[in-house]
Protein backbone atom coordinates (compact mmCIF):
# COMPACT_ATOMS: atom_id res chain seq x y z
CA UNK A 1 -0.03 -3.13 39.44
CA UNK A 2 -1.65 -1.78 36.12
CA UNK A 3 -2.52 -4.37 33.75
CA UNK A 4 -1.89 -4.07 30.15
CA UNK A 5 -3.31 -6.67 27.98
CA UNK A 6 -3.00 -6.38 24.30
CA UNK A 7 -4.56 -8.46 21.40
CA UNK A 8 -3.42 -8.73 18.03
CA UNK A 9 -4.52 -10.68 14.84
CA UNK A 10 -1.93 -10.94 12.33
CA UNK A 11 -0.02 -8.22 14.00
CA UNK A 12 -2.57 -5.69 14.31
CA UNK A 13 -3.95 -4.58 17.86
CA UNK A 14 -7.34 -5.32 17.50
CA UNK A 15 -8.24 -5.28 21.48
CA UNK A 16 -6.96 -3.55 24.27
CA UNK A 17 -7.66 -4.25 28.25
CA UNK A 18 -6.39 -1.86 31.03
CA UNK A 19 -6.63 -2.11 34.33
CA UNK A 20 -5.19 -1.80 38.17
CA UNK A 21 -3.60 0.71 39.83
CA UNK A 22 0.73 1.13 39.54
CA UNK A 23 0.84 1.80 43.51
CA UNK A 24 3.94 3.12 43.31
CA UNK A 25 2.66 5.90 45.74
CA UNK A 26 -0.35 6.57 47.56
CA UNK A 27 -3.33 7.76 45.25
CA UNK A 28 -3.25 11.38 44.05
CA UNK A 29 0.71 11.25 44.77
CA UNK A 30 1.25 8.07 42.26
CA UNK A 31 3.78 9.76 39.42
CA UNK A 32 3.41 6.15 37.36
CA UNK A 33 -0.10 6.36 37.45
CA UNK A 34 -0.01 9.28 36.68
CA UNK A 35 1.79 8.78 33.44
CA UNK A 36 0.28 5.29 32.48
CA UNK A 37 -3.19 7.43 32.84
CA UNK A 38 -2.02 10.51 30.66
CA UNK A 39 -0.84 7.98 27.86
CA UNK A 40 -4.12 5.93 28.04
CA UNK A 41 -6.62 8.92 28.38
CA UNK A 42 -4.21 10.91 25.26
CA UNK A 43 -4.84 7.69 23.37
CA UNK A 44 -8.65 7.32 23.92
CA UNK A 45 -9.34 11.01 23.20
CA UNK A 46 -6.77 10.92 19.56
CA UNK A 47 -9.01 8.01 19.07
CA UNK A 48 -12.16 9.75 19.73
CA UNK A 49 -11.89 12.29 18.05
CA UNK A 50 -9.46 11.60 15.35
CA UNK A 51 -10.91 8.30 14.52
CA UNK A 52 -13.93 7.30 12.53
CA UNK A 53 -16.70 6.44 15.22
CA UNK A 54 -17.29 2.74 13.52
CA UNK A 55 -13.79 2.00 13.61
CA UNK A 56 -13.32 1.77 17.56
CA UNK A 57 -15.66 0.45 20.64
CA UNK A 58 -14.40 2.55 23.71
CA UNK A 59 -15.92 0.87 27.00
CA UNK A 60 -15.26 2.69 30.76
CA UNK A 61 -15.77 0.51 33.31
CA UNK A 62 -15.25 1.43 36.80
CA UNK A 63 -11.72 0.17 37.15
CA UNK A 64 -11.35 -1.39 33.51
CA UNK A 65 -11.24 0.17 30.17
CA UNK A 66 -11.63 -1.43 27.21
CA UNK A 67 -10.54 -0.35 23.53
CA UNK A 68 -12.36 -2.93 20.88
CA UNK A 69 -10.84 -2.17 16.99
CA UNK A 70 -14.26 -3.17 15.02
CA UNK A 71 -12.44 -1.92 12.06
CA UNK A 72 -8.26 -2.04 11.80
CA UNK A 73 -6.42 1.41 9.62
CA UNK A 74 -3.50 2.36 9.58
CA UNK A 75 -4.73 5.83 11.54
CA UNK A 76 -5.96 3.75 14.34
CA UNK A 77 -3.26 1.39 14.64
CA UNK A 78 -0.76 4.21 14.46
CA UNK A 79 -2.30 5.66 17.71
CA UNK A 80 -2.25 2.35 19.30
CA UNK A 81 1.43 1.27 18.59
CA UNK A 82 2.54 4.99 19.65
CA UNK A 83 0.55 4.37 23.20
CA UNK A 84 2.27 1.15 23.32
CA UNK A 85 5.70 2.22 22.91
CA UNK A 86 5.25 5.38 25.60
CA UNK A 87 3.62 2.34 27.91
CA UNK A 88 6.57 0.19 27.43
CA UNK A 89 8.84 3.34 27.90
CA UNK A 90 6.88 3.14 31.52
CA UNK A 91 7.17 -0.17 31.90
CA UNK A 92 11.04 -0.72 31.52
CA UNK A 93 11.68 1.67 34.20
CA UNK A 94 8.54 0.60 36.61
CA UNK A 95 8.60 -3.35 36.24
CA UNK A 96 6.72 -3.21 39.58
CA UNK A 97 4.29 -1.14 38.50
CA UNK A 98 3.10 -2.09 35.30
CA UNK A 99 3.06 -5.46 32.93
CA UNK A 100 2.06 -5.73 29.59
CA UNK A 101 0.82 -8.98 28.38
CA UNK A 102 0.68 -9.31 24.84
CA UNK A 103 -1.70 -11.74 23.12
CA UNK A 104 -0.89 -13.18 19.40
């Protein structure tokens, strides 16, 4: 199961965890990961390169990936709550195969 875990202070994301694997299939034929990793890698490169460098901590662990918000704009949280909703869109159909945990 893919892990989403976000973290928000006062209703900002300022922290994002993901990790896991959906296996809904075996790997390379997994359509959910598949999707959950085209959402989360689309997100990390608008942030990258749409988003002020000093504004975002991207860290790539080997099965973990971590989004810190050092500095919360509207830009950056407009990215985030678009991944979000295209993760939840996931998630509704996939309950199996992916939770997101939000954090207040």
């Amino acid at each position: 199961m893919v892990k989403v875990n976000l973290y928000y202070q006062q209703d900002k994301i300022v922290k994002l965890e993901v990790s896991g694997h959906a296996n809904f299939d075996q790997v390379g034929k997994d359509i959910v990961c598949a999707g959950i990793s085209a959402v989360i890698f689309g997100t990390l490169n608008a942030l990258d390169n749409l988003i002020s460098k000093n504004e975002v901590k991207i860290i790539e662990a080997k099965n973990k990936i971590t989004i810190d918000i050092l500095k919360v704009t509207d830009d950056n949280q407009m990215i985030l709550q678009t991944m979000f909703w295209q993760l939840k869109t996931i998630s509704s159909q996939y309950t199996k195969n992916i939770i997101i945990k939000e954090v207040y």
